[in-house]
C-alpha atoms as a PDB file:
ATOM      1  CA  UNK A   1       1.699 -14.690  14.935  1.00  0.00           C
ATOM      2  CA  UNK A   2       2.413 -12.019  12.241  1.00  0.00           C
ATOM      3  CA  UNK A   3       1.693  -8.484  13.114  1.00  0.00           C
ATOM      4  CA  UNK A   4      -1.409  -7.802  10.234  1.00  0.00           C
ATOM      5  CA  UNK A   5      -2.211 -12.228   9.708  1.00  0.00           C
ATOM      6  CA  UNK A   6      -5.958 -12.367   8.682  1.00  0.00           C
ATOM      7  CA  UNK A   7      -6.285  -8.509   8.070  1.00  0.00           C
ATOM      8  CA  UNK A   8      -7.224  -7.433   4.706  1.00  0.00           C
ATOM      9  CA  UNK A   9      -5.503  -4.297   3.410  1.00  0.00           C
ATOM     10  CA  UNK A  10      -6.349  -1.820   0.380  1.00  0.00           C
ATOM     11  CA  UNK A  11      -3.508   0.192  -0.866  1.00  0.00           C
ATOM     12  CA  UNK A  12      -4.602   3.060  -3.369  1.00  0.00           C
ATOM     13  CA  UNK A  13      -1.801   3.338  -6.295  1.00  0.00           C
ATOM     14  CA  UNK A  14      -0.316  -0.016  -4.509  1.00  0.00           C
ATOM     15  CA  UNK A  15       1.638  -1.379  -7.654  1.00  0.00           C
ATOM     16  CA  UNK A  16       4.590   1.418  -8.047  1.00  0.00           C
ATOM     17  CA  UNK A  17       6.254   4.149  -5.456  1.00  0.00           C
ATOM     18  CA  UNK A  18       5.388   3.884  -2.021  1.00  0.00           C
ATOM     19  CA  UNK A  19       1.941   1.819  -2.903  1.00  0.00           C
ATOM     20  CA  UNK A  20       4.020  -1.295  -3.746  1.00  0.00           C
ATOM     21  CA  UNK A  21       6.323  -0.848  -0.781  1.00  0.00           C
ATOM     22  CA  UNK A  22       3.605  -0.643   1.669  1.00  0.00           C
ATOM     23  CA  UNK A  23       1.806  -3.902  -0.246  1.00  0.00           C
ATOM     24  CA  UNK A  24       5.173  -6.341  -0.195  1.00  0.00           C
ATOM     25  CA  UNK A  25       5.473  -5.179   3.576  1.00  0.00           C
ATOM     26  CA  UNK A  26       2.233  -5.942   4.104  1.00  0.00           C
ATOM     27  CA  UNK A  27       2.260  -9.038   2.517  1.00  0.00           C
ATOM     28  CA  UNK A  28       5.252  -9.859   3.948  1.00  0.00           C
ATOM     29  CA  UNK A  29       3.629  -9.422   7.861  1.00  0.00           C
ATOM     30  CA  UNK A  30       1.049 -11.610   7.047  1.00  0.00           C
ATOM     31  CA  UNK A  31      -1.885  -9.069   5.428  1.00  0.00           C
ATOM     32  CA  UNK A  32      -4.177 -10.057   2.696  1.00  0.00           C
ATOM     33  CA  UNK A  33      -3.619  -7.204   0.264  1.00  0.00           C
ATOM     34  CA  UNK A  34      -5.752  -5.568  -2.405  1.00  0.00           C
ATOM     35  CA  UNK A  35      -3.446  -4.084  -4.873  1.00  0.00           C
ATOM     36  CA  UNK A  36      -5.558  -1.060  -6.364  1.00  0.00           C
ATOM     37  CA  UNK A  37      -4.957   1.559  -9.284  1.00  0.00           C
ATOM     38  CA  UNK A  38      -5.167   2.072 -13.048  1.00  0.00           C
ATOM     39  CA  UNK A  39      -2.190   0.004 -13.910  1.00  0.00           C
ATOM     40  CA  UNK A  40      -3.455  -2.989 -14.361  1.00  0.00           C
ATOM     41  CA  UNK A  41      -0.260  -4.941 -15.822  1.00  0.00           C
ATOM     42  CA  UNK A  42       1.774  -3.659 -12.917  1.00  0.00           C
ATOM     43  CA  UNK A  43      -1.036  -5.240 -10.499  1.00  0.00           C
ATOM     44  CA  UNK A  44      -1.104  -8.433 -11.755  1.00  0.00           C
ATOM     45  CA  UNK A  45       2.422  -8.718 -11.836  1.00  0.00           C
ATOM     46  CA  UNK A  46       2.441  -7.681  -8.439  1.00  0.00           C
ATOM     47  CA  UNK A  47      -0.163  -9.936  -7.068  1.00  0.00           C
ATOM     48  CA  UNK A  48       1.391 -13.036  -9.521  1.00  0.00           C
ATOM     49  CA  UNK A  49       5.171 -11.860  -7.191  1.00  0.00           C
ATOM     50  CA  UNK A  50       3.001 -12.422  -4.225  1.00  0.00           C
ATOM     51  CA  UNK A  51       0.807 -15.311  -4.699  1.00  0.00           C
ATOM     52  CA  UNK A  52      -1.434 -15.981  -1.948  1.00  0.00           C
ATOM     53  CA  UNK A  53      -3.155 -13.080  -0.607  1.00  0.00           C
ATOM     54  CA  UNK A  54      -2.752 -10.752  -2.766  1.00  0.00           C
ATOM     55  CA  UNK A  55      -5.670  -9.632  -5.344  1.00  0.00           C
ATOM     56  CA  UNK A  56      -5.060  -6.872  -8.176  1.00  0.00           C
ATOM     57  CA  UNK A  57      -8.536  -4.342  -8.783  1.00  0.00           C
ATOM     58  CA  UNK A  58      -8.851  -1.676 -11.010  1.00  0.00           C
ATOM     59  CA  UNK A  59      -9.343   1.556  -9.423  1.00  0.00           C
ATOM     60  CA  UNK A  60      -9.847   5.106 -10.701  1.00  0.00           C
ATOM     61  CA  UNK A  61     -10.073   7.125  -7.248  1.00  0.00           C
ATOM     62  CA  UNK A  62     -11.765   9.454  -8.326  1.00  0.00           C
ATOM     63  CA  UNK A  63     -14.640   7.125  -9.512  1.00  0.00           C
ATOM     64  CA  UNK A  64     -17.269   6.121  -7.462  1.00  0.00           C
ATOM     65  CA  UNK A  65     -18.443   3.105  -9.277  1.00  0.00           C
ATOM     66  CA  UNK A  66     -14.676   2.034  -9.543  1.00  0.00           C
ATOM     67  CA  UNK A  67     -14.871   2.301  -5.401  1.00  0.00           C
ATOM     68  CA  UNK A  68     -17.743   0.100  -5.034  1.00  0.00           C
ATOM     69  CA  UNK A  69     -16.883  -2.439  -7.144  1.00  0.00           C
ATOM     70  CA  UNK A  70     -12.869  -3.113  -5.719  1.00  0.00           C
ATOM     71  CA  UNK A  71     -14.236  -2.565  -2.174  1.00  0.00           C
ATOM     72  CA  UNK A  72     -17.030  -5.895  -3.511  1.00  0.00           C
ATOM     73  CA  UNK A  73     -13.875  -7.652  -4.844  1.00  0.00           C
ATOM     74  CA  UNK A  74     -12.112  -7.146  -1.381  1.00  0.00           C
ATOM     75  CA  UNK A  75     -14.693  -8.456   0.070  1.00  0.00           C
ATOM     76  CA  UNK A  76     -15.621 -11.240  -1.872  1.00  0.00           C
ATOM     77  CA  UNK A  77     -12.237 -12.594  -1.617  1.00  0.00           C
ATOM     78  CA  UNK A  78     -10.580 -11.610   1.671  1.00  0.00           C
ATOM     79  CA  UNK A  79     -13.563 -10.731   3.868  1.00  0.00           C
ATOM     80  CA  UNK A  80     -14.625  -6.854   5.339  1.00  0.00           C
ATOM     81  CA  UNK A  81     -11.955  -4.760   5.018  1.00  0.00           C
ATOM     82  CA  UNK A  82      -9.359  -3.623   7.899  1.00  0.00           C
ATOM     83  CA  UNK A  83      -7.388  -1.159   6.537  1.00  0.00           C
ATOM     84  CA  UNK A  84      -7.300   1.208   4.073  1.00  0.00           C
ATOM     85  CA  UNK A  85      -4.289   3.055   2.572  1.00  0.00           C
ATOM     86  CA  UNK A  86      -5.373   5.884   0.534  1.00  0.00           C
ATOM     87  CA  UNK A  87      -1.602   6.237  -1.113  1.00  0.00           C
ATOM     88  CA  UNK A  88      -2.745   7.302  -5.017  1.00  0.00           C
ATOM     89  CA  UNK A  89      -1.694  11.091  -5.656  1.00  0.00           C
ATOM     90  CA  UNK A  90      -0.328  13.336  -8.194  1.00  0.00           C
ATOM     91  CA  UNK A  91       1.414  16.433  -8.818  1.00  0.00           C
ATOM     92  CA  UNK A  92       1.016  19.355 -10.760  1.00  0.00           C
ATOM     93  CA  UNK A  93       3.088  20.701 -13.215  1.00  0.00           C
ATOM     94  CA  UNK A  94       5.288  23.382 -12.039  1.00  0.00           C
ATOM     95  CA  UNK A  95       3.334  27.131 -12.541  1.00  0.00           C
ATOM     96  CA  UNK A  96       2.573  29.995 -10.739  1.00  0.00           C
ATOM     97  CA  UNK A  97      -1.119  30.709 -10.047  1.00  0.00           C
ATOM     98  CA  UNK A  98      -1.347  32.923 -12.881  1.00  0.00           C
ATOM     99  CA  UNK A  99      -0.359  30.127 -15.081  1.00  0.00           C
ATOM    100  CA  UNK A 100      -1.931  27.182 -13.618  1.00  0.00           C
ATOM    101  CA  UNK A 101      -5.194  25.871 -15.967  1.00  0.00           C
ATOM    102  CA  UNK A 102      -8.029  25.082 -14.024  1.00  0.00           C
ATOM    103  CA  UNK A 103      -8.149  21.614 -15.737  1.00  0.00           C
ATOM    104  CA  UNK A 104      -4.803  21.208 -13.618  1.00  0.00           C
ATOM    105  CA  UNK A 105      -6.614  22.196 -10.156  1.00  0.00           C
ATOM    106  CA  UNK A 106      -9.553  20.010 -10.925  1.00  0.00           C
ATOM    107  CA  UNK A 107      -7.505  17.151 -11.459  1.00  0.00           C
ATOM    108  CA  UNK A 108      -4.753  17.312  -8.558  1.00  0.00           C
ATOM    109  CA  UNK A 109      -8.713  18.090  -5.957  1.00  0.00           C
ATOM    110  CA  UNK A 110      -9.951  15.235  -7.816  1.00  0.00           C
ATOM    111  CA  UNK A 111      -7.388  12.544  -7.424  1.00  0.00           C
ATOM    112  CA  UNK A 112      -5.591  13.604  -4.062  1.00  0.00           C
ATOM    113  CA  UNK A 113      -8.910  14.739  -2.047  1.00  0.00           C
ATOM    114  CA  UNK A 114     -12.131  13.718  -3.679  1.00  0.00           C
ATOM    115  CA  UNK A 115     -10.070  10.178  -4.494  1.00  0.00           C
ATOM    116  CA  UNK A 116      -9.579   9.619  -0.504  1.00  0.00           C
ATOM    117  CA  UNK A 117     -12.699  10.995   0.257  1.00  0.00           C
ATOM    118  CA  UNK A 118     -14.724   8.414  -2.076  1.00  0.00           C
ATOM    119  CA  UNK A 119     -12.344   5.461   0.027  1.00  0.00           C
ATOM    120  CA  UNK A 120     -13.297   6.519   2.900  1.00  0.00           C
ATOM    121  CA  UNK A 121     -16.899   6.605   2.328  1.00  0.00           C
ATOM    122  CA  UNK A 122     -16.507   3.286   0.092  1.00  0.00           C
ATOM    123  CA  UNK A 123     -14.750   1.129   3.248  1.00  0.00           C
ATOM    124  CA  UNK A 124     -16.559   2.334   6.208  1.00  0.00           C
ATOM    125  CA  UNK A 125     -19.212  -0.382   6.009  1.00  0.00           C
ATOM    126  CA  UNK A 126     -17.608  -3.192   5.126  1.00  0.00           C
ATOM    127  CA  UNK A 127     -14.698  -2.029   8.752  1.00  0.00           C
ATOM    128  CA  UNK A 128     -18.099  -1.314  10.711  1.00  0.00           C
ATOM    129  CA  UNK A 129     -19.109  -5.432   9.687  1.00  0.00           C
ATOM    130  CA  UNK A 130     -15.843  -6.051  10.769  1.00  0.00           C
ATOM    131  CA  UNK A 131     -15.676  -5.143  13.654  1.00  0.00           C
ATOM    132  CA  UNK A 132     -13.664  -1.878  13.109  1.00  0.00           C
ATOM    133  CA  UNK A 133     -10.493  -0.698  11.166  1.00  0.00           C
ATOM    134  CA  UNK A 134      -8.191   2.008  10.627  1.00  0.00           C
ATOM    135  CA  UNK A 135      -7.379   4.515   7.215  1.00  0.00           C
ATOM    136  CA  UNK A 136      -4.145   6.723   6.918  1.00  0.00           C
ATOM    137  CA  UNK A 137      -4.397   9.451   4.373  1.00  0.00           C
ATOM    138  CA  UNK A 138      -0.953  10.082   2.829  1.00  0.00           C
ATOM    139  CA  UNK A 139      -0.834  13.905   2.474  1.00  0.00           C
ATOM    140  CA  UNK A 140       2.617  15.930   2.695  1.00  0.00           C
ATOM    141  CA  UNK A 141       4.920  18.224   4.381  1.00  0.00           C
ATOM    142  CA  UNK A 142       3.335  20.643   1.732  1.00  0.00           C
ATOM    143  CA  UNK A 143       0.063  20.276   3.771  1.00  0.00           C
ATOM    144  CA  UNK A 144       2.075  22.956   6.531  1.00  0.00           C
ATOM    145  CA  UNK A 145       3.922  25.135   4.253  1.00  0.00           C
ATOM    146  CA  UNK A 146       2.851  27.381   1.147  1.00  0.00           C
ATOM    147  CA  UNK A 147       4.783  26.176  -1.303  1.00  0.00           C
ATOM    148  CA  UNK A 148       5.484  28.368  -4.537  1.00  0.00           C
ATOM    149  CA  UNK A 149       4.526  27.254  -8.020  1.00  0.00           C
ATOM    150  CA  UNK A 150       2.927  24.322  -6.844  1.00  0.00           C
ATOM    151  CA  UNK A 151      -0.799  25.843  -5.420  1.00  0.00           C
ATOM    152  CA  UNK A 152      -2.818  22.850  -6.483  1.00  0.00           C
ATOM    153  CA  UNK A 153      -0.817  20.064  -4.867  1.00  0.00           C
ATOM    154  CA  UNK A 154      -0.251  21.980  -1.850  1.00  0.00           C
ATOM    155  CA  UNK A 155      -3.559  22.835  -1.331  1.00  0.00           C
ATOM    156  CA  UNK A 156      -5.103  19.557  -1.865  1.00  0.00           C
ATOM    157  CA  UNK A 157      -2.544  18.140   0.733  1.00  0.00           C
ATOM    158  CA  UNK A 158      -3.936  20.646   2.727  1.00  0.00           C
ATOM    159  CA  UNK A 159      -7.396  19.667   2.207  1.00  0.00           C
ATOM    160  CA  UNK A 160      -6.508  16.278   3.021  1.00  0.00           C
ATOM    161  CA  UNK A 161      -5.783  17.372   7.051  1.00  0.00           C
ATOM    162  CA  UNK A 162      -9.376  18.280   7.701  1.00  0.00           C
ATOM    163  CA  UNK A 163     -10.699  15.630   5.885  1.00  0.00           C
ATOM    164  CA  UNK A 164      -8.356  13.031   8.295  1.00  0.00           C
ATOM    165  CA  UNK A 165      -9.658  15.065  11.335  1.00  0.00           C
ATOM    166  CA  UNK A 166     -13.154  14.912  10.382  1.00  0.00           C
ATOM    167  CA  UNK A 167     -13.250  11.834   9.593  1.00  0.00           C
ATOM    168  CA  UNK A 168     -11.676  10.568  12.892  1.00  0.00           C
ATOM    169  CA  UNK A 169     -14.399  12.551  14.787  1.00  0.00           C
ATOM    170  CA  UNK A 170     -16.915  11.132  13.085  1.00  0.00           C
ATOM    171  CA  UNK A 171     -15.375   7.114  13.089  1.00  0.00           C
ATOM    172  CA  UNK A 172     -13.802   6.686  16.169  1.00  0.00           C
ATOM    173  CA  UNK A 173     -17.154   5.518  17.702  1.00  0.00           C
ATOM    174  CA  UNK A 174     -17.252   2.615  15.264  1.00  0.00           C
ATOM    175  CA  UNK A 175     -13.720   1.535  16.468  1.00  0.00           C
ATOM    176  CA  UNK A 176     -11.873   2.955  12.959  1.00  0.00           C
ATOM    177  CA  UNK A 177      -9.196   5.221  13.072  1.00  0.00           C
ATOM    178  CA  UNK A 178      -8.250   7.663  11.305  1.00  0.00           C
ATOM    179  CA  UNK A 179      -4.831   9.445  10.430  1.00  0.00           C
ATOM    180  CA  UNK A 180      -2.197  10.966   7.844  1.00  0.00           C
ATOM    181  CA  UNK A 181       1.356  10.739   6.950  1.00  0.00           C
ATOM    182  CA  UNK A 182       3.121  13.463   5.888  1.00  0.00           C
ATOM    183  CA  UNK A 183       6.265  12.594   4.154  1.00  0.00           C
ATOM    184  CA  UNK A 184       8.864  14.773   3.092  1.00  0.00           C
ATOM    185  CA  UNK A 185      10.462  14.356  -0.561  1.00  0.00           C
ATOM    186  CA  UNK A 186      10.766  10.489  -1.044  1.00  0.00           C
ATOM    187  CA  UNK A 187      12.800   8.829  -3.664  1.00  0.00           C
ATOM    188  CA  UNK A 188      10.376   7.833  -5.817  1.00  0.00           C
ATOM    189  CA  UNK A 189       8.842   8.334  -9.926  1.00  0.00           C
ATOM    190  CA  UNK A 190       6.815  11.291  -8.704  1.00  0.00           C
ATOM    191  CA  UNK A 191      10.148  13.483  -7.583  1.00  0.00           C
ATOM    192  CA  UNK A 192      12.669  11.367  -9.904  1.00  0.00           C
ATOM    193  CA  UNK A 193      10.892  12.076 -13.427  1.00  0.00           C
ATOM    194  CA  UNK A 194       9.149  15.224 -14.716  1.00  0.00           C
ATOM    195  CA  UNK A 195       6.156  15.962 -14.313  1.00  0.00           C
ATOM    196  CA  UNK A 196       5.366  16.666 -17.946  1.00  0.00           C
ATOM    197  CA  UNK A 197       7.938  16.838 -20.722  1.00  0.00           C
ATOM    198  CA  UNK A 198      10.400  19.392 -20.905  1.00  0.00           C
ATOM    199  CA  UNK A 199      10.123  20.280 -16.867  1.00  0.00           C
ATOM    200  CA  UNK A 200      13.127  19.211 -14.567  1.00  0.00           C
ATOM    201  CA  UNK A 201      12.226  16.907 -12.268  1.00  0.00           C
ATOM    202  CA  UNK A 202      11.950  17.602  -8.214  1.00  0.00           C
ATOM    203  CA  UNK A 203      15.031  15.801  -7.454  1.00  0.00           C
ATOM    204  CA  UNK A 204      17.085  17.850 -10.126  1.00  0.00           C
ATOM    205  CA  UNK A 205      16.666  20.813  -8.046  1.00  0.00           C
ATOM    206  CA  UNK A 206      15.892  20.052  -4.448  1.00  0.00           C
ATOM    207  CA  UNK A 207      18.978  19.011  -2.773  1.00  0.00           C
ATOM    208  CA  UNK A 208      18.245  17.442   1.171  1.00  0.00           C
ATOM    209  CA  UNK A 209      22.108  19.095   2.374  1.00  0.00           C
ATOM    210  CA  UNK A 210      20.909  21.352   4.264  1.00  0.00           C
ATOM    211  CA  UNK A 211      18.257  19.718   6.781  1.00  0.00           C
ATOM    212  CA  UNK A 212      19.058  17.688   9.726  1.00  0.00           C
ATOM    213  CA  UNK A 213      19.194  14.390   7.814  1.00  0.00           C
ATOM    214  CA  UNK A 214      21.081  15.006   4.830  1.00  0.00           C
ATOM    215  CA  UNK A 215      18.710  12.462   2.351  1.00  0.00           C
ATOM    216  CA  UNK A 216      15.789  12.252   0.512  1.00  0.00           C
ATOM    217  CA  UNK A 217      13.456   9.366   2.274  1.00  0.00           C
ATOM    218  CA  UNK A 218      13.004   5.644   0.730  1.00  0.00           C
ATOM    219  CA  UNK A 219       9.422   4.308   0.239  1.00  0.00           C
ATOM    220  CA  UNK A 220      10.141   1.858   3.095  1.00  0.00           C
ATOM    221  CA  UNK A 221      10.806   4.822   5.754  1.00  0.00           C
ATOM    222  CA  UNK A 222       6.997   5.470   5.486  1.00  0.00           C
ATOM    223  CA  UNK A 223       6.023   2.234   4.731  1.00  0.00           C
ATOM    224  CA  UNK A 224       7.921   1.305   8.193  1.00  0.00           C
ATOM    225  CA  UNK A 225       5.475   4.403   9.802  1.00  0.00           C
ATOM    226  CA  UNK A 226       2.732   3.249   8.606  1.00  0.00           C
ATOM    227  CA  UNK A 227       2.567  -0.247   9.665  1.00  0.00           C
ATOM    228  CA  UNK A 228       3.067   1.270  13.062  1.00  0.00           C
ATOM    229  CA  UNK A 229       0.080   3.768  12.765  1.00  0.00           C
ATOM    230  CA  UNK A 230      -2.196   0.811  11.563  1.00  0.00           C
ATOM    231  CA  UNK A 231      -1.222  -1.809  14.235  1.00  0.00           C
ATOM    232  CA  UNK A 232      -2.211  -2.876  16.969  1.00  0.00           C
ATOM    233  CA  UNK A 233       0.453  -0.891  18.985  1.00  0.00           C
ATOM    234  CA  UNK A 234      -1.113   2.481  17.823  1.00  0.00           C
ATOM    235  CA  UNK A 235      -5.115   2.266  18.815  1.00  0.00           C
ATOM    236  CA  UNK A 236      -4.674   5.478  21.069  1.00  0.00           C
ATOM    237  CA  UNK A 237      -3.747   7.593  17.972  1.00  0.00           C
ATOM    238  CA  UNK A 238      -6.041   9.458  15.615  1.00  0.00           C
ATOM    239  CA  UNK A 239      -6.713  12.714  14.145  1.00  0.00           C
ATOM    240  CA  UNK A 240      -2.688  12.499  14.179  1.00  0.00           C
ATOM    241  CA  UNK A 241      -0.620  13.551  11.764  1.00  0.00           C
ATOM    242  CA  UNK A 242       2.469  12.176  11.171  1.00  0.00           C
ATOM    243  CA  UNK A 243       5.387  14.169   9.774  1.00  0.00           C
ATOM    244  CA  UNK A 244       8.175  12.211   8.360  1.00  0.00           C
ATOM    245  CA  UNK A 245      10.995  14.696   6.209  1.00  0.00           C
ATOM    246  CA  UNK A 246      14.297  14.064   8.204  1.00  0.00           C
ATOM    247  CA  UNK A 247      13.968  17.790   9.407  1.00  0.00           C
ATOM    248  CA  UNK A 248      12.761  19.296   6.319  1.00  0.00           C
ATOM    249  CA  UNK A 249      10.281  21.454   8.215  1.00  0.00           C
ATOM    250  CA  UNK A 250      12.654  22.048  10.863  1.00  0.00           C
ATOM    251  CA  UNK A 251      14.250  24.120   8.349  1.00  0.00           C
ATOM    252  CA  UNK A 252      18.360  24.502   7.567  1.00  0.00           C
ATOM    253  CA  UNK A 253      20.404  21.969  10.228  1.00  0.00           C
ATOM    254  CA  UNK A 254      23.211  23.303  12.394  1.00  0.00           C
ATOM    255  CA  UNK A 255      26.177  22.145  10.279  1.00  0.00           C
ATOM    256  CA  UNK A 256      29.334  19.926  11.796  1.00  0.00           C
ATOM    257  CA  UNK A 257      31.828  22.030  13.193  1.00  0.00           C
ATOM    258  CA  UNK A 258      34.801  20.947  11.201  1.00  0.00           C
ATOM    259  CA  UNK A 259      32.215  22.522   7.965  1.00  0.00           C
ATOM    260  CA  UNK A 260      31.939  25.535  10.374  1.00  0.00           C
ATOM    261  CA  UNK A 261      35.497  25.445  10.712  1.00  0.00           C
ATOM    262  CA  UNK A 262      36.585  25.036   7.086  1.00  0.00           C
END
């Protein structure tokens, strides 16, 4: 028997990034999978790759009515809902505080906290019908470090701890866990392309040398965590929080000696 076979699975932002990794893998263990976000093409060309089990929604996160009606189209098709992956984020351009428009704040709250917030709130009955469930809450390494020039994303990641922990205090009574990843700079569109024109991308200036492992991370390293966290090998955890960076909080990696030596 496949690891996730008759589980249905919502993945916020699932058709690009790490949202489409976690959905093939998924898919691939046996899940029925809700591909959800504002790209619509991308969906349906995701769920038409896939072919049985897989269902494409439309979903602004940080819309309830948006919430309520892909949680209705879950269910409809697939049955209550197991898991839920709230994946969708975004960054802010590069500023200091000074310099960062409030429009900016509002947005980064509204997608990366208020848009997992809303899923939570959206799934829990249809996971209580079921029986139970489990949620992971992608945050960031940024959610334990202050992190200049970027005071919106960071503190929305931030944010997004309490909310797990909360969440998990009040849920793990109804048999649904709840917990967050924290990844470290992953090779994908959010760190490869600007932000807005005429800003450098992440990757053009962060360079992984100097941590313990010297790489940025591929969507499947968390996508390989996070089928962990949400099967049935992990139903002692929640409240966690997962860290995955290769070191990057660690900080700067003693170096070979032959470097040392050179």
């Amino acid at each position: 028997m496949e690891r996730f076979e008759g589980r249905t699975v919502i993945v916020t932002g699932g058709s690009g990034g790490m949202g489409s990794s976690h959905v093939q893998s998924y898919h691939a263990e046996g899940a029925n999978v809700v591909i959800a976000g504002r790209d619509d093409d991308a969906g349906r060309d995701l769920a038409a790759q896939l072919g049985h089990r897989a269902l494409s929604v439309h979903l602004d996160v940080t819309r309830e009515d948006n919430w309520a009606a892909a949680v209705q189209q879950a269910e409809d098709h697939f049955g209550p809902i197991t898991i839920l992956v709230n994946n969708a984020g975004v960054q802010n351009p590069a500023a200091p505080i000074e310099h960062t428009e409030l429009r900016t704040w509002e947005h980064t709250f509204s997608v990366n906290v208020t848009g997992q917030f809303l899923g939570i709130r959206a799934v829990t009955p249809s996971m209580r019908r079921g029986g139970g469930g489990t949620i992971v809450n992608i945050a960031s390494t940024m959610a334990h470090v202050g992190t200049a020039r970027y005071a919106p994303y960071t503190a929305s990641k931030w944010a997004v701890r309490g909310l797990t922990k909360t969440a998990a205090l009040e849920l793990g009574r109804d048999n649904i866990r709840v917990n967050s990843i924290h990844p470290g700079v992953v090779s994908t569109p959010l760190i490869n392309e600007p932000t807005v024109a005429g800003q450098p991308a992440i990757a053009d200036f962060y360079s992984p040398e100097p941590f313990a492992i010297p790489r940025l991370a591929e969507p499947s390293d968390i996508t390989r965590l996070l089928l962990f966290i949400t099967s049935q090998d992990a139903t002692f955890a929640t409240g966690s929080e997962f860290v995955l960076d290769g070191g990057l909080l660690l900080g700067p990696a003693l170096q070979p000696e032959a470097d040392i030596a050179a």
